[in-house]
C-alpha atoms as a PDB file:
ATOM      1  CA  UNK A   1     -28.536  -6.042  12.910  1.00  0.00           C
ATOM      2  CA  UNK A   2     -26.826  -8.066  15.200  1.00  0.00           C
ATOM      3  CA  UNK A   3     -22.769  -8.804  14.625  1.00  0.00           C
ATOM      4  CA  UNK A   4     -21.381 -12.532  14.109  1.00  0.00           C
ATOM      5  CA  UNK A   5     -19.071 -13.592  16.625  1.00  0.00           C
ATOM      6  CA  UNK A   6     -16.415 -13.832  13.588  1.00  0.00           C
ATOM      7  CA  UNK A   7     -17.192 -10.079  12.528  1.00  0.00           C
ATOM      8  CA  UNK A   8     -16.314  -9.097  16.295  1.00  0.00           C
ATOM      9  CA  UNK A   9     -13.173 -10.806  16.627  1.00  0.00           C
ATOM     10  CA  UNK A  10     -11.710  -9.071  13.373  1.00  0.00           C
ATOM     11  CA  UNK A  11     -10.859  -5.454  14.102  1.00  0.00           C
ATOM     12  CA  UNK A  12     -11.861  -2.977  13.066  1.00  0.00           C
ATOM     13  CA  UNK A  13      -9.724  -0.822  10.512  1.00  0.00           C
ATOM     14  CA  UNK A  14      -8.606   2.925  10.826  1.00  0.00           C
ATOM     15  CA  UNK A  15      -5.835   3.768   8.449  1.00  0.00           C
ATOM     16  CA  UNK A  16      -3.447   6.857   8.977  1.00  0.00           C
ATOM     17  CA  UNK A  17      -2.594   8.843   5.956  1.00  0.00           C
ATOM     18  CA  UNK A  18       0.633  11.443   5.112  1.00  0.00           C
ATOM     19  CA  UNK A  19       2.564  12.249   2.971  1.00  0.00           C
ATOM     20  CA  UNK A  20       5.752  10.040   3.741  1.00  0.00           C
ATOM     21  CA  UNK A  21       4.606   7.894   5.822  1.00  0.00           C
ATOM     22  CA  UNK A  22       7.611   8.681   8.256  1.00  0.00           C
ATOM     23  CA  UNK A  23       6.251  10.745  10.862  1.00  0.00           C
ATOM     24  CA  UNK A  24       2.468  11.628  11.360  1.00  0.00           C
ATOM     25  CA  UNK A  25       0.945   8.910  10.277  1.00  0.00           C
ATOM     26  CA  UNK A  26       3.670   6.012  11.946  1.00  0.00           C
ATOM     27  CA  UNK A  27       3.385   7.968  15.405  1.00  0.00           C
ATOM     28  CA  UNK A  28      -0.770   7.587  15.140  1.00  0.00           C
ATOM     29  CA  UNK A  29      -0.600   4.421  13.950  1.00  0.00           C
ATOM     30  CA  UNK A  30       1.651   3.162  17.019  1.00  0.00           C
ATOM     31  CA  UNK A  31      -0.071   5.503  19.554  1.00  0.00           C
ATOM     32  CA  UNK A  32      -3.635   4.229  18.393  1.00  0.00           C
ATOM     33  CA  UNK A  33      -2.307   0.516  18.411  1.00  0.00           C
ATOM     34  CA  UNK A  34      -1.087   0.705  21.817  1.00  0.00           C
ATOM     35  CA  UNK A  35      -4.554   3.061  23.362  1.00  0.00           C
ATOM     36  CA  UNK A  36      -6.778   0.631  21.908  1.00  0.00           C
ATOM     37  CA  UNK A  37      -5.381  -2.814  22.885  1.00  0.00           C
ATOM     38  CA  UNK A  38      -5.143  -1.001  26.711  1.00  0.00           C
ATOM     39  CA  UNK A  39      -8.738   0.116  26.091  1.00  0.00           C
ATOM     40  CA  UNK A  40      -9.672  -3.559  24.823  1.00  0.00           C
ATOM     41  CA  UNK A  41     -10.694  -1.743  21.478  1.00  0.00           C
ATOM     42  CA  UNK A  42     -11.386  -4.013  18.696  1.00  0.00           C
ATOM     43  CA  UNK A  43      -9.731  -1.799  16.173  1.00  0.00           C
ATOM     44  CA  UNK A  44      -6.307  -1.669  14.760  1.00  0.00           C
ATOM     45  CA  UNK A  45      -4.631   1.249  13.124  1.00  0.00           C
ATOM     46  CA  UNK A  46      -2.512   0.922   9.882  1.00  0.00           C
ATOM     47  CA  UNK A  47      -0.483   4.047   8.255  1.00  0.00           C
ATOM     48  CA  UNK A  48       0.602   4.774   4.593  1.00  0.00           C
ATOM     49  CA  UNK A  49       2.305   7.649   2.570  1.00  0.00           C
ATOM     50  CA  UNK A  50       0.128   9.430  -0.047  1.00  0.00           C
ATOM     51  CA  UNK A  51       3.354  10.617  -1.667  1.00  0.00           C
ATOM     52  CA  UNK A  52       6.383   8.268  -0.115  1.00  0.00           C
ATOM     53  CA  UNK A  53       8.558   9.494  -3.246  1.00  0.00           C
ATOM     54  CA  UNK A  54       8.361  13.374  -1.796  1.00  0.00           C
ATOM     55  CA  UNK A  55      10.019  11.830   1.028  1.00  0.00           C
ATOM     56  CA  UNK A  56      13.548  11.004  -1.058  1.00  0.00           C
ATOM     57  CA  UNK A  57      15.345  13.190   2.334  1.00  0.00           C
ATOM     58  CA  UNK A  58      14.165  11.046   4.816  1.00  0.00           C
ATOM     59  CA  UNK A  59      16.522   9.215   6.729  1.00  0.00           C
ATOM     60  CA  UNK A  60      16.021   5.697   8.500  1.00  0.00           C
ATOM     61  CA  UNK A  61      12.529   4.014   8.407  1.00  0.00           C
ATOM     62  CA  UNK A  62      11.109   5.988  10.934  1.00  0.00           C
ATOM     63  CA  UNK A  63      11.463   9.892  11.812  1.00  0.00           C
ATOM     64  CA  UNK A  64      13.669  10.021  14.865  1.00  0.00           C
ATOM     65  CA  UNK A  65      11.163  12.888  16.219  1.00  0.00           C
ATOM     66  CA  UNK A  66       8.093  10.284  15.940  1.00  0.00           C
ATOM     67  CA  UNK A  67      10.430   7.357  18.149  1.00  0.00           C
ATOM     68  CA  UNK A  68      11.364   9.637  20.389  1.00  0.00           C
ATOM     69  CA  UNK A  69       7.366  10.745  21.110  1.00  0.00           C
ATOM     70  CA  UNK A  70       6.442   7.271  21.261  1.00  0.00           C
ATOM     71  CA  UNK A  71       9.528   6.861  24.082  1.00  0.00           C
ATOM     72  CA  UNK A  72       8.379   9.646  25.902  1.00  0.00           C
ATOM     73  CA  UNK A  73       4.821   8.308  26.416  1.00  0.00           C
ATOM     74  CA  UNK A  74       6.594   4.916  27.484  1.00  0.00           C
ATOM     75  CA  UNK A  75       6.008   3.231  23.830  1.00  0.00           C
ATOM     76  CA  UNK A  76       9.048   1.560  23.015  1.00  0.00           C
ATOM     77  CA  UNK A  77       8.880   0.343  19.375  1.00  0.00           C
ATOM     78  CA  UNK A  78      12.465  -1.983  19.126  1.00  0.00           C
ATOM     79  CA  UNK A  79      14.650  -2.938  16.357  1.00  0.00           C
ATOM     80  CA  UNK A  80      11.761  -4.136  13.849  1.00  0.00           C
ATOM     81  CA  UNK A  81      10.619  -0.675  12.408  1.00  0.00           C
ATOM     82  CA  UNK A  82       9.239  -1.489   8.686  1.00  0.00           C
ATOM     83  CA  UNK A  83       9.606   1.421   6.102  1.00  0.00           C
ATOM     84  CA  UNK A  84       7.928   3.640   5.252  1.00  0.00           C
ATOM     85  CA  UNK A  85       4.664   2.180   2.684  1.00  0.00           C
ATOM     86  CA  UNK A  86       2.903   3.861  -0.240  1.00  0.00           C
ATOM     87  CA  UNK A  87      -1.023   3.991  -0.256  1.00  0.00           C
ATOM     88  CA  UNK A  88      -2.609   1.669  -2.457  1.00  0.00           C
ATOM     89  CA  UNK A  89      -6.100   2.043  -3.505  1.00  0.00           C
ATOM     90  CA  UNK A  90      -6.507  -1.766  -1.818  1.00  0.00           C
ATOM     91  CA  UNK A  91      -5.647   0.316   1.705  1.00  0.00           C
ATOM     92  CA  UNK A  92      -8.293   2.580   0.900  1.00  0.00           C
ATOM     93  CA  UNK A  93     -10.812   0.038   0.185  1.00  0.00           C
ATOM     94  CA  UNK A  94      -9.852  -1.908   3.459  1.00  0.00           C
ATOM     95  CA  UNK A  95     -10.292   0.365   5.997  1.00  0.00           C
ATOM     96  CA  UNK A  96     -13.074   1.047   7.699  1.00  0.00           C
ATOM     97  CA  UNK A  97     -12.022   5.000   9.051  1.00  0.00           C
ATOM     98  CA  UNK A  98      -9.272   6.747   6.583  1.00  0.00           C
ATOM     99  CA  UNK A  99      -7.976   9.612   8.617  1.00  0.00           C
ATOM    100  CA  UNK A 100      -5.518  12.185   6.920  1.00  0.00           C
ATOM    101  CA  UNK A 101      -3.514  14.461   9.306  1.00  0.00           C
ATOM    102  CA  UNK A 102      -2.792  17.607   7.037  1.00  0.00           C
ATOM    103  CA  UNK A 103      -6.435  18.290   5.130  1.00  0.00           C
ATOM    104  CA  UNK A 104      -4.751  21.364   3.453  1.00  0.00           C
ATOM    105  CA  UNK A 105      -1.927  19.201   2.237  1.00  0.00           C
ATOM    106  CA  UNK A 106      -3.365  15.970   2.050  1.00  0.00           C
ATOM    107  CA  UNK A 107      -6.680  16.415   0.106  1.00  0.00           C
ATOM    108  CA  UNK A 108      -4.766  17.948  -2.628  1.00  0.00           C
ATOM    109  CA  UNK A 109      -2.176  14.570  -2.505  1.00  0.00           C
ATOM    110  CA  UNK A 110      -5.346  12.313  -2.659  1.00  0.00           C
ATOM    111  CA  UNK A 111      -7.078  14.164  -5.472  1.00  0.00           C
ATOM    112  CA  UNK A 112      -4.251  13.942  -8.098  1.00  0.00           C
ATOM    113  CA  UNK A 113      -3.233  10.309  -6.903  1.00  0.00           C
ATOM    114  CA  UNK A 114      -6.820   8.925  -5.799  1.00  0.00           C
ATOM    115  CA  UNK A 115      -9.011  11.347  -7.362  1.00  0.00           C
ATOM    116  CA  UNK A 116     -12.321   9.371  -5.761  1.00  0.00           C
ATOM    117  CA  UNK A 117     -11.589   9.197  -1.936  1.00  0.00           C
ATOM    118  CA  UNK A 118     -10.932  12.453  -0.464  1.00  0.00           C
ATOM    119  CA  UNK A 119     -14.369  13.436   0.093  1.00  0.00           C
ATOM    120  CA  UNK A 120     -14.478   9.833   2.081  1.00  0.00           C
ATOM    121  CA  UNK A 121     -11.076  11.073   4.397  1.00  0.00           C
ATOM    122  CA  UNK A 122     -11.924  12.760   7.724  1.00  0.00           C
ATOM    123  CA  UNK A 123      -8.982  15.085   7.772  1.00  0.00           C
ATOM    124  CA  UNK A 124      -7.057  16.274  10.843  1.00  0.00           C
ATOM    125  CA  UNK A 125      -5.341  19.423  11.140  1.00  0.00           C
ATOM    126  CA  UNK A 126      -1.631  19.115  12.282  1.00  0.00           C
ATOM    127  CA  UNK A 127       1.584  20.090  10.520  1.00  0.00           C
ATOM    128  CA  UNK A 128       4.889  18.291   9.572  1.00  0.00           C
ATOM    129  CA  UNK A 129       8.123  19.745  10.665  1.00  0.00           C
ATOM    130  CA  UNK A 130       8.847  22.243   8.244  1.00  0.00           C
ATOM    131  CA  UNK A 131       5.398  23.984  10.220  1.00  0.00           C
ATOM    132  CA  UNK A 132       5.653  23.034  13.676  1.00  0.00           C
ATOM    133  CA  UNK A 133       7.640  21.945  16.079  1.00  0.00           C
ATOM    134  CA  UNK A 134       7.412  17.672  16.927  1.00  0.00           C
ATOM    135  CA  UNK A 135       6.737  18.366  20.487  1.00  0.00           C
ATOM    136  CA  UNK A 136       4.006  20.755  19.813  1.00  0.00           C
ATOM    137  CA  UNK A 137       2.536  18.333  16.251  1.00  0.00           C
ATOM    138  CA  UNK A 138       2.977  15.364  18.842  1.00  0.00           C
ATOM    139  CA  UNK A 139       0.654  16.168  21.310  1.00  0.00           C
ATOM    140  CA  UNK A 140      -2.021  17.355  18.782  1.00  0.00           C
ATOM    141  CA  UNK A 141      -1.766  13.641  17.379  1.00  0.00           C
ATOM    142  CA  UNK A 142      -1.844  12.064  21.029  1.00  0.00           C
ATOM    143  CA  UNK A 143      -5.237  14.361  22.086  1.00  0.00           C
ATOM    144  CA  UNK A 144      -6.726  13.633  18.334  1.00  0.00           C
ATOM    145  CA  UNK A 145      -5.788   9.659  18.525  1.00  0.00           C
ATOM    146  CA  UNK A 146      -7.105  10.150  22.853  1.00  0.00           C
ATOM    147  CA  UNK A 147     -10.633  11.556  21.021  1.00  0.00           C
ATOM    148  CA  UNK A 148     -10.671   8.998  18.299  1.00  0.00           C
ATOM    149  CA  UNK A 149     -10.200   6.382  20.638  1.00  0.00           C
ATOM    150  CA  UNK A 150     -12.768   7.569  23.467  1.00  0.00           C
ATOM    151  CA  UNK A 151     -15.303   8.225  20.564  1.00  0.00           C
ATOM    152  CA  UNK A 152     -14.654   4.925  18.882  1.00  0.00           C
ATOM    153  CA  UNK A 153     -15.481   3.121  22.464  1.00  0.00           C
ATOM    154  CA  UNK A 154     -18.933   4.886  22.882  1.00  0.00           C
ATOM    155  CA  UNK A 155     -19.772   3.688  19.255  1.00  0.00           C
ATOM    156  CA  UNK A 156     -21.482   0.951  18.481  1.00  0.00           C
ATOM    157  CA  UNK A 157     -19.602  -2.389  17.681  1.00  0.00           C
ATOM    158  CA  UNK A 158     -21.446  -2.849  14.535  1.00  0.00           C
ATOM    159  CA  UNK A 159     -19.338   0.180  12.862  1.00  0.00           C
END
């Protein structure tokens, strides 16, 4: 089946999971955002917290570590930064790729809180802080989000 004109102009939606919604998930989000409009991808990225009240600790909107990535690939991100947002089953139901970045830490998250989605989450495998260093987590997300992107241009536009 052919896509309407309308269906092609409205992206297409991957959304970002984590816990927090601080770190991971913001730096793919803004990393995906900014390879696909270069790429002339008709998909935008969201991001949400599974758990945003585990993340009580974390300080500013945005993890420091995930700004400073997004510097260092010449993503500047300004003033504007929204907080951090918690995962609503409406998210879930919007997107058209849910991708979680921690399976062995995220599944779990999803089956207490949204017991009928994880087996509908393509999971990633990179850790937060406490488990690896941002410079080493960072580039996992940037070769992921590279893939994602590449793969997502091959497809077919009628996703």
């Amino acid at each position: 089946m052919n896509a309407t004109s309308d269906e092609l102009q409205t992206p297409f939606k991957v959304l970002f999971l984590c816990t927090g919604n601080y770190y991971r998930s913001r730096f793919a989000e803004i990393l995906f955002n900014t390879l696909a409009e270069e790429a002339d991808l008709n998909w935008r990225a969201l991001s949400r917290g599974i758990a945003t009240d585990l993340g009580i600790n974390n300080a500013g909107a945005m993890s420091i570590d995930a700004i400073k990535g997004l510097e260092a690939r010449s993503i500047f991100i300004g003033d504007g930064v929204p907080f951090p947002i918690q995962l609503q089953e409406r998210d879930l139901e919007d997107a058209n790729l849910i991708i979680a970045l921690k399976e062995a830490e995220h599944r779990l998250l999803l089956e207490k809180r949204f017991p009928s989605w994880p087996d509908k989450v393509k999971y990633w495998h990179i850790d937060d802080l406490d488990r690896a260093p941002a410079k080493i987590a960072l580039v996992k997300i940037e070769r992921e989000v590279t893939r994602l992107i590449l793969g997502l241009s091959k497809a077919s536009p009628n996703l």
